[in-house]
N, C-alpha and C. Protein backbone atom coordinates (compact mmCIF):
# COMPACT_ATOMS: atom_id res chain seq x y z
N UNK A 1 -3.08 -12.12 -7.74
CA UNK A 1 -2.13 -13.21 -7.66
C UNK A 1 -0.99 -12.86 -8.59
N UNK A 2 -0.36 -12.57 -8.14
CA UNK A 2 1.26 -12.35 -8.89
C UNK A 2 3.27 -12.69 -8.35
N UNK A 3 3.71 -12.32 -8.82
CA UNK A 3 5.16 -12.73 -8.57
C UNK A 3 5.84 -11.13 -8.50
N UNK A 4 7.07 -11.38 -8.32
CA UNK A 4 7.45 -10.12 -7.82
C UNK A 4 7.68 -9.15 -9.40
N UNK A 5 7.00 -7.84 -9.22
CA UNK A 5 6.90 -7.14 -10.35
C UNK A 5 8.43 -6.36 -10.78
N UNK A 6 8.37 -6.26 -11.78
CA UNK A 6 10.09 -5.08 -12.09
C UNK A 6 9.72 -4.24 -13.03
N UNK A 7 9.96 -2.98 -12.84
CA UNK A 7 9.74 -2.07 -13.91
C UNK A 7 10.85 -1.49 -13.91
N UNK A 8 11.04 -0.36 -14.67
CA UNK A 8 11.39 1.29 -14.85
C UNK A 8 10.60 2.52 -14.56
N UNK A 9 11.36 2.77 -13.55
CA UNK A 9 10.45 4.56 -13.11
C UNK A 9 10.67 5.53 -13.98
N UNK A 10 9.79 5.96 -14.46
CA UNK A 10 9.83 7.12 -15.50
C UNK A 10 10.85 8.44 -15.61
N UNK A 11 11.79 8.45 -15.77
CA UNK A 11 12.76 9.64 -15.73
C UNK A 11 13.31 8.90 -14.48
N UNK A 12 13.69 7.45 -14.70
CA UNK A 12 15.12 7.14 -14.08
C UNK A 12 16.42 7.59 -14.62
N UNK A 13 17.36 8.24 -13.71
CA UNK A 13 18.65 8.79 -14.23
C UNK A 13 19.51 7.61 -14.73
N UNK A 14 19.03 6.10 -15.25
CA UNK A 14 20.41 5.61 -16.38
C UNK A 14 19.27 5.04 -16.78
N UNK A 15 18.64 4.92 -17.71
CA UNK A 15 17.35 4.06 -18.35
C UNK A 15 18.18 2.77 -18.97
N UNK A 16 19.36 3.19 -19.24
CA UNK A 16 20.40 1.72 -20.29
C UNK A 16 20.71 0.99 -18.94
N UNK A 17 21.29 1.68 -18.05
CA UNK A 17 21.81 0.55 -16.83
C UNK A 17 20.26 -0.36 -16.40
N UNK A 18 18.89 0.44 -16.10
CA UNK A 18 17.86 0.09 -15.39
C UNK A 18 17.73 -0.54 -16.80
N UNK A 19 17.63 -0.43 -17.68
CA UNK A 19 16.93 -1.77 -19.00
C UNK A 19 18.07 -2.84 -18.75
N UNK A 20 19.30 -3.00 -18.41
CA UNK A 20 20.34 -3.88 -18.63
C UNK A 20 19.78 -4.82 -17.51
N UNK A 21 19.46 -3.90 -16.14
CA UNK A 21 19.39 -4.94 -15.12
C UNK A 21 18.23 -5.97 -15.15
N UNK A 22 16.99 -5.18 -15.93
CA UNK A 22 15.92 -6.09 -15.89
C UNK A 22 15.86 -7.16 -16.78
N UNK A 23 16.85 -6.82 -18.07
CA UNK A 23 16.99 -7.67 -18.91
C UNK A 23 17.66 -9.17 -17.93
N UNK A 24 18.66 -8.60 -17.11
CA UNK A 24 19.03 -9.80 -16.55
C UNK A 24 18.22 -10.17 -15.61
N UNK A 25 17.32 -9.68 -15.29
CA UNK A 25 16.38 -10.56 -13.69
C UNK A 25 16.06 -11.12 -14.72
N UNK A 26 15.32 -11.13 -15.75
CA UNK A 26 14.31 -11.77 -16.33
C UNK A 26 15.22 -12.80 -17.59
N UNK A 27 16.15 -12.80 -17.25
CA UNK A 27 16.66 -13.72 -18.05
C UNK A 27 17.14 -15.02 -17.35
N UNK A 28 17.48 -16.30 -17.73
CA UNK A 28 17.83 -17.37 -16.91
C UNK A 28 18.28 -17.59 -15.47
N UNK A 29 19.07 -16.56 -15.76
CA UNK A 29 20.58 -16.41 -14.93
C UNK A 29 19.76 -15.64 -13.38
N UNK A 30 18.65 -14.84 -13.82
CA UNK A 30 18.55 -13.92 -12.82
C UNK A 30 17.08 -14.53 -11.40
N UNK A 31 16.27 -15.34 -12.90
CA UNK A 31 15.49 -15.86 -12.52
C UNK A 31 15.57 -17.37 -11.63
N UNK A 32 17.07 -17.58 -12.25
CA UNK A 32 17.58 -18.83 -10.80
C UNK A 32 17.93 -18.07 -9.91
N UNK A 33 18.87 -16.88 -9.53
CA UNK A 33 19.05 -16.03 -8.35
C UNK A 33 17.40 -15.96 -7.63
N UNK A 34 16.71 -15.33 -8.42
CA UNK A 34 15.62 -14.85 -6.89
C UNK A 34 15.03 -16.44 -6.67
N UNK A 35 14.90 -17.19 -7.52
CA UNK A 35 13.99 -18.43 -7.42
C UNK A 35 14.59 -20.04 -6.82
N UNK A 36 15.83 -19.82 -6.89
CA UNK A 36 16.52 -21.16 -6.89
C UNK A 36 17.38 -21.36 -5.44
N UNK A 37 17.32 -22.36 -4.52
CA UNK A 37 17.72 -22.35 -3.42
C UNK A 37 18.93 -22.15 -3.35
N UNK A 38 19.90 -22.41 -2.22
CA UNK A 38 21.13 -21.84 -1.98
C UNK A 38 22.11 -23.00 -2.03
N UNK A 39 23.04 -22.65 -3.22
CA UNK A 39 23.36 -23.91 -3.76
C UNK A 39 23.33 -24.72 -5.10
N UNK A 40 22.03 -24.79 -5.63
CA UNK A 40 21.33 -25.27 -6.65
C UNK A 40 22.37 -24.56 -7.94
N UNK A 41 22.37 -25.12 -8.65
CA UNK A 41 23.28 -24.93 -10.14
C UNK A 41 22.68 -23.61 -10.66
N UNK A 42 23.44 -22.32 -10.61
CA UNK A 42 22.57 -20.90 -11.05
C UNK A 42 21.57 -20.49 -9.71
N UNK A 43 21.77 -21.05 -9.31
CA UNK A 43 21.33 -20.40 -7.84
C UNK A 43 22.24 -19.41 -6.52
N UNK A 44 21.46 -18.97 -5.67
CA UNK A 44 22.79 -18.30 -5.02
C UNK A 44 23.55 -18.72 -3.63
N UNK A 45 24.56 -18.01 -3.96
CA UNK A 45 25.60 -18.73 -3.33
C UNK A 45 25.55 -18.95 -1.43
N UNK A 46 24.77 -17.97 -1.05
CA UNK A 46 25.33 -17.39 0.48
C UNK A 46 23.04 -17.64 0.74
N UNK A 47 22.51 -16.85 0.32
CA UNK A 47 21.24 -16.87 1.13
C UNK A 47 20.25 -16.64 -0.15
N UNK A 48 18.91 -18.38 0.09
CA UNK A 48 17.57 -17.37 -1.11
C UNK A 48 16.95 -16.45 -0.77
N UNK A 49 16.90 -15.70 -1.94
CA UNK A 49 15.98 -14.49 -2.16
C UNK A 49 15.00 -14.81 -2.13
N UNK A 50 13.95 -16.40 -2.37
CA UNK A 50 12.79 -16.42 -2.36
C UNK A 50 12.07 -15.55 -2.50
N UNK A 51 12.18 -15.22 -4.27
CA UNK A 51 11.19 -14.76 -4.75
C UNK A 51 10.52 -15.97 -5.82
N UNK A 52 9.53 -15.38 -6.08
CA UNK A 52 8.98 -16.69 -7.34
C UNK A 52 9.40 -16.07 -8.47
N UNK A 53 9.95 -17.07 -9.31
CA UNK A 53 9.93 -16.50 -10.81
C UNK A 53 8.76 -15.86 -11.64
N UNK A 54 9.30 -15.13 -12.43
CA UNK A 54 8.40 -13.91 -13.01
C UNK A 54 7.62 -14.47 -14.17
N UNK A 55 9.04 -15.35 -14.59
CA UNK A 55 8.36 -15.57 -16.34
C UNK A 55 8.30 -17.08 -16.33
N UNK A 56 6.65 -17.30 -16.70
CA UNK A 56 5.68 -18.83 -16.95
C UNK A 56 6.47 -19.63 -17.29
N UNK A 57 7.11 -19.55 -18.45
CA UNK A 57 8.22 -20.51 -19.25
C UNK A 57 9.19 -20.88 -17.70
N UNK A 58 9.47 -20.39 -16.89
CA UNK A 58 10.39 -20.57 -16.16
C UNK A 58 10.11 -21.64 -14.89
N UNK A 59 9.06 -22.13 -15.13
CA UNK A 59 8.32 -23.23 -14.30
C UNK A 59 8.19 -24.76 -15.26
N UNK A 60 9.53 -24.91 -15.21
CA UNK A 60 10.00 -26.35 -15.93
C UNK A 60 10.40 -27.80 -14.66
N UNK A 61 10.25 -28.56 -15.07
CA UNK A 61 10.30 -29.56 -13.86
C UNK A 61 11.62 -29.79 -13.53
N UNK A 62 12.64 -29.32 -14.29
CA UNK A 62 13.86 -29.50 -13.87
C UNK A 62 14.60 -28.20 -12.98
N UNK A 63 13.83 -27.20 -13.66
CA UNK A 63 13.66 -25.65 -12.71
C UNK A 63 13.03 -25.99 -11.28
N UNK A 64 11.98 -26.29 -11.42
CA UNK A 64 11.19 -26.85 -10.02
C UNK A 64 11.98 -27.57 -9.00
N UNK A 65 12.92 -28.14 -9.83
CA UNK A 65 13.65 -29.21 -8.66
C UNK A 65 14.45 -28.17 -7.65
N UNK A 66 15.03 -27.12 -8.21
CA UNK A 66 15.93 -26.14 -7.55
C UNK A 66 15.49 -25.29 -6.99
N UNK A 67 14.09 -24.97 -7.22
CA UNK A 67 13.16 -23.55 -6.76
C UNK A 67 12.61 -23.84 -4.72
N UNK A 68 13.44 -22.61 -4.63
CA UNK A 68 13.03 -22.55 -2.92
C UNK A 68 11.72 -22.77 -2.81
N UNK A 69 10.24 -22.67 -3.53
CA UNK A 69 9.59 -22.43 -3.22
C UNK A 69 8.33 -22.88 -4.40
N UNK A 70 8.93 -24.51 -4.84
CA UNK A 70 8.14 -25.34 -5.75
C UNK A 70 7.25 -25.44 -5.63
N UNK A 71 6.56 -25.33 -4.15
CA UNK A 71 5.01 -25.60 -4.60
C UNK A 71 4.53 -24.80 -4.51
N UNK A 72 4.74 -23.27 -4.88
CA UNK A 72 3.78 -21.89 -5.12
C UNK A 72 2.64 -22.17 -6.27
N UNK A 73 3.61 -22.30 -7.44
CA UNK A 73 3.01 -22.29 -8.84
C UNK A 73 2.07 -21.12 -9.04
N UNK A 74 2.74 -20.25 -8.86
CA UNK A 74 1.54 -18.89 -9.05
C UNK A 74 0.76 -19.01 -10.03
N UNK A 75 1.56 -19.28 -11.02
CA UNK A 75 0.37 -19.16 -12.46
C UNK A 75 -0.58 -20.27 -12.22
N UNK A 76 -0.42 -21.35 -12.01
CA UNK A 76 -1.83 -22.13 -11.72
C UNK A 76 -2.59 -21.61 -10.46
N UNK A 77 -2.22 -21.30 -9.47
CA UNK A 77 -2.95 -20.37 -8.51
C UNK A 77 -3.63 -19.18 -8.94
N UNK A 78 -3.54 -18.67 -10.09
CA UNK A 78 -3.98 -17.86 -10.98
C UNK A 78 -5.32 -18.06 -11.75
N UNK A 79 -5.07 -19.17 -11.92
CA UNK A 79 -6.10 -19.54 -12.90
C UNK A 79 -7.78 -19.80 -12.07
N UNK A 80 -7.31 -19.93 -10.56
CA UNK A 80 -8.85 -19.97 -9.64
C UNK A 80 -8.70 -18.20 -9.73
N UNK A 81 -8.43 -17.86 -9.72
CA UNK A 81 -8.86 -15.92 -9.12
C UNK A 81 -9.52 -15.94 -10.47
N UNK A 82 -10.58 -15.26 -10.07
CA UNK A 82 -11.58 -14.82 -10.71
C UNK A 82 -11.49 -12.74 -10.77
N UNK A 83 -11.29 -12.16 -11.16
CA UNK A 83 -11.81 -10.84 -10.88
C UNK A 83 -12.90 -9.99 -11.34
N UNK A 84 -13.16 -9.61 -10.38
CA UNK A 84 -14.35 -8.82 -10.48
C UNK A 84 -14.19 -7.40 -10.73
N UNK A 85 -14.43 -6.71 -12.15
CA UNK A 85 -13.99 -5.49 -11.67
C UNK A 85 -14.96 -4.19 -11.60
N UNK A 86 -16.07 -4.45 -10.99
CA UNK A 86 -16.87 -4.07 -10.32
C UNK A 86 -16.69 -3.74 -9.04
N UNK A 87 -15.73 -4.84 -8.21
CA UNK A 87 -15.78 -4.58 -6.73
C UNK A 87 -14.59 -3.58 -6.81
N UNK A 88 -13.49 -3.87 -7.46
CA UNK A 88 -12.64 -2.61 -7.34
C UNK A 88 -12.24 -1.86 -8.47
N UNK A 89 -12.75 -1.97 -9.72
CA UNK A 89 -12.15 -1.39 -10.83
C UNK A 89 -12.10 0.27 -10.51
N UNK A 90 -13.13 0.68 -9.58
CA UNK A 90 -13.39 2.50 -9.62
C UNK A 90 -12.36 3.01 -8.76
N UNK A 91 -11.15 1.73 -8.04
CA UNK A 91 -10.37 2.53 -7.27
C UNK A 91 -8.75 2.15 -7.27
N UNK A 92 -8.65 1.84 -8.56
CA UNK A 92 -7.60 1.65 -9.15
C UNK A 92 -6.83 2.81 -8.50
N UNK A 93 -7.17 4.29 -8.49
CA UNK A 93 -6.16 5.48 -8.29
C UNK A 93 -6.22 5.35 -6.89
N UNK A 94 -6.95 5.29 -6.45
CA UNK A 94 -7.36 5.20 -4.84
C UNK A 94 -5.95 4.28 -4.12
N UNK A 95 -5.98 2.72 -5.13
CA UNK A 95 -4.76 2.32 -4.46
C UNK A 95 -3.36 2.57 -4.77
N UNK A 96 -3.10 3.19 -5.40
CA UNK A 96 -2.10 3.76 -6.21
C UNK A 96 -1.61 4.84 -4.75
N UNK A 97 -2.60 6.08 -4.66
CA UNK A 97 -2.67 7.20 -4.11
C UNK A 97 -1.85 6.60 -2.59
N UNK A 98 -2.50 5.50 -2.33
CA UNK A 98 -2.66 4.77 -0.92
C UNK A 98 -1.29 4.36 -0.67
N UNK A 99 -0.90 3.76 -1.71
CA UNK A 99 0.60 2.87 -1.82
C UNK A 99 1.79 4.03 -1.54
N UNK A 100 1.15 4.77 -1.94
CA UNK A 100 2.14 5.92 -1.96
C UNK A 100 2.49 6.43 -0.73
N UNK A 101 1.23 6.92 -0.28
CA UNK A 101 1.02 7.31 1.20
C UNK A 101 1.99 6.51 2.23
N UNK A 102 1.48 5.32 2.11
CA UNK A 102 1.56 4.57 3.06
C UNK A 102 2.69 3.73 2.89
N UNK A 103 3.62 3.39 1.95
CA UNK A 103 4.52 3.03 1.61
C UNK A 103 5.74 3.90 0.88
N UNK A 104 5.40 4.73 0.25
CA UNK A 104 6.74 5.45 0.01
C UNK A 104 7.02 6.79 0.28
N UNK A 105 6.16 7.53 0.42
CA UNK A 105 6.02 8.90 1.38
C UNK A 105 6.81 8.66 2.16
N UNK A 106 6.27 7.55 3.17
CA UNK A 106 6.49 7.42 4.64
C UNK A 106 7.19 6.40 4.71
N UNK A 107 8.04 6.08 3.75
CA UNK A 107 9.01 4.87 3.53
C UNK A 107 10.04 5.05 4.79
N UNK A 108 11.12 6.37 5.15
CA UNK A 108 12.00 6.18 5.78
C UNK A 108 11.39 5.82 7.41
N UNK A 109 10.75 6.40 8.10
CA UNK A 109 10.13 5.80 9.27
C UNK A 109 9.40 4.01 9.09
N UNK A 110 8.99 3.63 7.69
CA UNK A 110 8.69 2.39 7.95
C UNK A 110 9.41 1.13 7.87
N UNK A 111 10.45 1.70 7.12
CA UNK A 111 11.74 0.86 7.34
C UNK A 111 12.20 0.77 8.52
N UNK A 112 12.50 2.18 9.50
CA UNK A 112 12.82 2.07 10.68
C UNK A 112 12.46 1.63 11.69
N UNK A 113 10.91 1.15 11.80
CA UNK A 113 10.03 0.53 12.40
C UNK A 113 10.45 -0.70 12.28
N UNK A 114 10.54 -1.00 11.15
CA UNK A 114 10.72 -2.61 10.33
C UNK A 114 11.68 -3.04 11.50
N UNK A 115 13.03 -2.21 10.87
CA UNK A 115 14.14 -2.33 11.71
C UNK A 115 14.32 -3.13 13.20
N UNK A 116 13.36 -2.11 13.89
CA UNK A 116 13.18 -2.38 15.62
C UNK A 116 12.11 -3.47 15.85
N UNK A 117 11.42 -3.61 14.94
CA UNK A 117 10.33 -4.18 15.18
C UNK A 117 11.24 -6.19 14.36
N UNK A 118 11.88 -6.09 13.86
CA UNK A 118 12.71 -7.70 13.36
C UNK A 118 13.89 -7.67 13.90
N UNK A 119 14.40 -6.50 14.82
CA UNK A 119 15.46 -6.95 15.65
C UNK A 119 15.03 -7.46 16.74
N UNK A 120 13.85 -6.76 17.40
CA UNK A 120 13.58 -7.30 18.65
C UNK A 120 12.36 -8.24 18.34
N UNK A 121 12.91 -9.75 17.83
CA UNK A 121 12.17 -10.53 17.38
C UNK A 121 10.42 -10.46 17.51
N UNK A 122 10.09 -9.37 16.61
CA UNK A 122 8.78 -9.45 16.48
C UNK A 122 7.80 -9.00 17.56
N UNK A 123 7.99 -8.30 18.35
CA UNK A 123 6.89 -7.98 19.40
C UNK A 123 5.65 -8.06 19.28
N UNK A 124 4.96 -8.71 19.62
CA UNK A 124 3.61 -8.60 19.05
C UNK A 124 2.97 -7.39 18.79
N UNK A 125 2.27 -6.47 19.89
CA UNK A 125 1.83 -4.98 20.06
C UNK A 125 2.52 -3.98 19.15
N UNK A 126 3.67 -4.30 19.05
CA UNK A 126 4.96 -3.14 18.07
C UNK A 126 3.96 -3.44 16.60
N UNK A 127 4.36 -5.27 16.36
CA UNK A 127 4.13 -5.71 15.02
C UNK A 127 2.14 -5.56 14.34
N UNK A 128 1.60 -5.04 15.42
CA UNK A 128 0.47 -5.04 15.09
C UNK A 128 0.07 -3.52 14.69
N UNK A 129 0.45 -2.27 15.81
CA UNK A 129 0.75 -0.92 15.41
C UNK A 129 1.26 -0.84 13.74
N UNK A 130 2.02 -1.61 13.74
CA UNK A 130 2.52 -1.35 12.32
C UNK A 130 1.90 -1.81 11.17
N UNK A 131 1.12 -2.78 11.30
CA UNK A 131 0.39 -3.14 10.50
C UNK A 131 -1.36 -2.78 10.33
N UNK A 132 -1.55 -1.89 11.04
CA UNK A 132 -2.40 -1.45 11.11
C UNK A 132 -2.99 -0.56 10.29
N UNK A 133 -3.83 -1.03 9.46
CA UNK A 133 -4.79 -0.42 8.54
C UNK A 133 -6.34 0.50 8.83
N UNK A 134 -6.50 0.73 9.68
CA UNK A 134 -7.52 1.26 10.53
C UNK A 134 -7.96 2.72 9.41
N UNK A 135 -7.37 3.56 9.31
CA UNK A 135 -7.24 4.70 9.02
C UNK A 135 -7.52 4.53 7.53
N UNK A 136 -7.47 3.43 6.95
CA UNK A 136 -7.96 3.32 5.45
C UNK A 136 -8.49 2.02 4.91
N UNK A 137 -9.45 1.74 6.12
CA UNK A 137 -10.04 0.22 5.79
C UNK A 137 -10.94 0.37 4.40
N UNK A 138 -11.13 -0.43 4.24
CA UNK A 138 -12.00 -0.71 2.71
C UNK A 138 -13.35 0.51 2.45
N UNK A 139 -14.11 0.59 3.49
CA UNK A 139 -15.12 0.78 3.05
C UNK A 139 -14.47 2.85 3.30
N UNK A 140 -13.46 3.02 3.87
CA UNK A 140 -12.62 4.54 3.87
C UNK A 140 -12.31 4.80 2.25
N UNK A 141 -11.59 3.36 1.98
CA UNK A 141 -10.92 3.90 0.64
C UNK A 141 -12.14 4.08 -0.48
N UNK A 142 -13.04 2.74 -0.53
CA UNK A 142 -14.03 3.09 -1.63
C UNK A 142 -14.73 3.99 -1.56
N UNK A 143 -14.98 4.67 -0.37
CA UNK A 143 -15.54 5.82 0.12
C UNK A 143 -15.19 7.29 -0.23
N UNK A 144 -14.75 7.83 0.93
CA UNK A 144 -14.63 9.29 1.61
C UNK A 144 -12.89 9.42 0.43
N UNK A 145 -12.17 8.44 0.53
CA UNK A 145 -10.81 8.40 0.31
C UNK A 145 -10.86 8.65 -1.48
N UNK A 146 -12.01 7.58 -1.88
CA UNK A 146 -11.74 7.51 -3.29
C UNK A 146 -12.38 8.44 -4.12
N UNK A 147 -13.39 9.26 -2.81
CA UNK A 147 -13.95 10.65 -3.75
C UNK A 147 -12.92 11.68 -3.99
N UNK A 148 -12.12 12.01 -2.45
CA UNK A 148 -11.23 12.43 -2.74
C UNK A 148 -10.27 12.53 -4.13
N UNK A 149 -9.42 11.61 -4.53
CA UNK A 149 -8.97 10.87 -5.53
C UNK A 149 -9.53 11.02 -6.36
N UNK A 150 -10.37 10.65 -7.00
CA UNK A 150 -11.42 10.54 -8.14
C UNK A 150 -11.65 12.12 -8.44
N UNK A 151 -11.95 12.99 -7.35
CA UNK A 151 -12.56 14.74 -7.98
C UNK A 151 -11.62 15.23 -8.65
N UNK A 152 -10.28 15.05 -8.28
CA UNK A 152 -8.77 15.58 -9.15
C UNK A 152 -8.76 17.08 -8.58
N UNK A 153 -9.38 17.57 -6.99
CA UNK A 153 -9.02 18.01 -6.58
C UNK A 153 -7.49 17.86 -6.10
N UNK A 154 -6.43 18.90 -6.56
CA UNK A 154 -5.29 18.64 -5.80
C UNK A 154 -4.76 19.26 -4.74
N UNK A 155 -5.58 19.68 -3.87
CA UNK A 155 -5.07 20.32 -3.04
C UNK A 155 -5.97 19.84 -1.50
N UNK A 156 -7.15 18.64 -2.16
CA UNK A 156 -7.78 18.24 -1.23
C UNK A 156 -7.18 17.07 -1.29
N UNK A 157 -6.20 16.24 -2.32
CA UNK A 157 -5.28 15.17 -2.34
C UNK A 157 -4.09 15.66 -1.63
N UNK A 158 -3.67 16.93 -1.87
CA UNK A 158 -2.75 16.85 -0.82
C UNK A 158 -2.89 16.92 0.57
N UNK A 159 -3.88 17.43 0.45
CA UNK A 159 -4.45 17.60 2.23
C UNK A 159 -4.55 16.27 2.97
N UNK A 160 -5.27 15.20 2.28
CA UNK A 160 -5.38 14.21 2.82
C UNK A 160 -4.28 13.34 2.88
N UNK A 161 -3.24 13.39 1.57
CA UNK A 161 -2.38 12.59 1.82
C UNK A 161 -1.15 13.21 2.95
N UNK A 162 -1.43 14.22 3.35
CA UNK A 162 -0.21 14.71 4.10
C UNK A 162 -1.19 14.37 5.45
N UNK A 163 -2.37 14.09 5.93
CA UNK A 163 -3.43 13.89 7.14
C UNK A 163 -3.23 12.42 7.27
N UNK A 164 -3.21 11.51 6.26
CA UNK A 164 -3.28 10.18 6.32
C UNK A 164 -1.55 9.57 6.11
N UNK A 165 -0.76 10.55 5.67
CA UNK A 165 0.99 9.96 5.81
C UNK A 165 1.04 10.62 7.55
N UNK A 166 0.77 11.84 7.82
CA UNK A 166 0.86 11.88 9.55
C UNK A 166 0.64 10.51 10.43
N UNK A 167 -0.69 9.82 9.84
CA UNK A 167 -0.99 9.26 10.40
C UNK A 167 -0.15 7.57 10.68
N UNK A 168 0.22 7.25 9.79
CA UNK A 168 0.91 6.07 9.06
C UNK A 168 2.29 6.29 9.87
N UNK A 169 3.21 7.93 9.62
CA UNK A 169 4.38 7.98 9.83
C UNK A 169 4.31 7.71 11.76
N UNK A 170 3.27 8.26 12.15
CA UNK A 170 2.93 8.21 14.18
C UNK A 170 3.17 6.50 13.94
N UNK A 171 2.33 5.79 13.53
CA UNK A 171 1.88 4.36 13.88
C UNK A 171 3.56 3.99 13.77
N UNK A 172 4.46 3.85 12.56
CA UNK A 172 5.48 3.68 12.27
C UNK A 172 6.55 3.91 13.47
N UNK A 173 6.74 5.39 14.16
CA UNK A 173 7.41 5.44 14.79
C UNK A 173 7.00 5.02 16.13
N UNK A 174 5.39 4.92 16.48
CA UNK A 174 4.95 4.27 17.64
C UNK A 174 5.30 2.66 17.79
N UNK A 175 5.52 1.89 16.53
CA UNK A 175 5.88 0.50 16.48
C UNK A 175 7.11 0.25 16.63
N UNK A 176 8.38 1.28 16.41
CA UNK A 176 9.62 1.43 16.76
C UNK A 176 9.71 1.39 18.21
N UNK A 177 9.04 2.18 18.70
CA UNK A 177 9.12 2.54 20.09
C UNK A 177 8.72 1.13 21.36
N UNK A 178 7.32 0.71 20.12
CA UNK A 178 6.91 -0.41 21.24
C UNK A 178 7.81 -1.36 20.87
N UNK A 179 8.78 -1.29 19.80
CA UNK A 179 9.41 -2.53 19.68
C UNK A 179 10.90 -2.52 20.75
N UNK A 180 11.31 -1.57 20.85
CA UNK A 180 12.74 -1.36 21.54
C UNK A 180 12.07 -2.00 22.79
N UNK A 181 10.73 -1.83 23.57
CA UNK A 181 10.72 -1.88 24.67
C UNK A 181 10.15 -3.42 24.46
N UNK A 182 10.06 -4.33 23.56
CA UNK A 182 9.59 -5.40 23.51
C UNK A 182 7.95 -5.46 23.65
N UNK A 183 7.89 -4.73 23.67
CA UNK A 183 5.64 -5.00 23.63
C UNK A 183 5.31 -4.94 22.33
């Protein structure tokens, strides 16, 4: 259960510009932009970002009045999650490895998918190809995926992640495809 995360990537080329900007998401000003409807005093002008605010303090009742999206309350939605870290603590790298794969490897085809697939309002068949997790369901990753991962073999990590981004980048451009044609 969380809100939208912001960091710094390690050997970003302006670390002062990337510290300046986060200083401002996370400051008043930035946290009415993603959080505050369109309109609202410190809010933005043209369309919300609907994101939830980051920082606890920032869930004040007079904040709330302006927030696109008052009745989230993440942090009290927080407080039922329980975690267990038994069920996933051993595959912390596993999802890391995964995110990668499947989200930024293969970022430019999944954007492009995105693309065809929210212009041509949502196709069902397109929108399901694309979301399709098959190839690394749960019991893959804690498995076969996370031995992988875990041995610090790197050349059987690359093997797989270049076997399992093939796979991701097909679905991606197959959901483009079914999307132009509307299925």
């Amino acid at each position: 259960v969380s809100v939208v995360p912001i960091a710094m990537f390690r050997g970003a080329p302006d670390p002062e510009l990337a510290t300046a900007f986060m200083e401002f998401v996370l400051g008043d000003a930035g946290q009415g932009l993603w959080a505050f409807k369109v309109g609202a005093p410190g809010g933005p002008q043209r369309s919300a970002l609907r994101r939830l605010a980051a920082r606890k303090d920032f869930y004040t009742p007079e904040n709330l009045r302006h927030m696109s999206d008052a009745d989230e309350m993440p942090y009290e939605k927080a407080k039922a999650f329980t975690y267990h870290p038994e069920w996933t603590g051993s595959a912390f790298s596993t999802l890391r490895f995964l995110i990668r794969v499947i989200c930024v490897d293969a970022h430019h085809e999944q954007r492009a998918a995105w693309r065809e697939i929210f212009g041509n309002d949502l196709p069902k068949r397109a929108t399901e190809v694309f979301h399709n997790l098959d190839a690394v369901h749960y019991d893959l990753a804690l498995g076969e995926i996370n031995s992988v991962v875990r041995s610090r073999d790197k050349v059987a990590e690359t093997r797989l992640a270049r076997d399992l981004g093939g796979v991701f980048r097909r679905n991606y451009e197959l959901a483009a495809r079914l999307a132009r044609k509307g299925e």
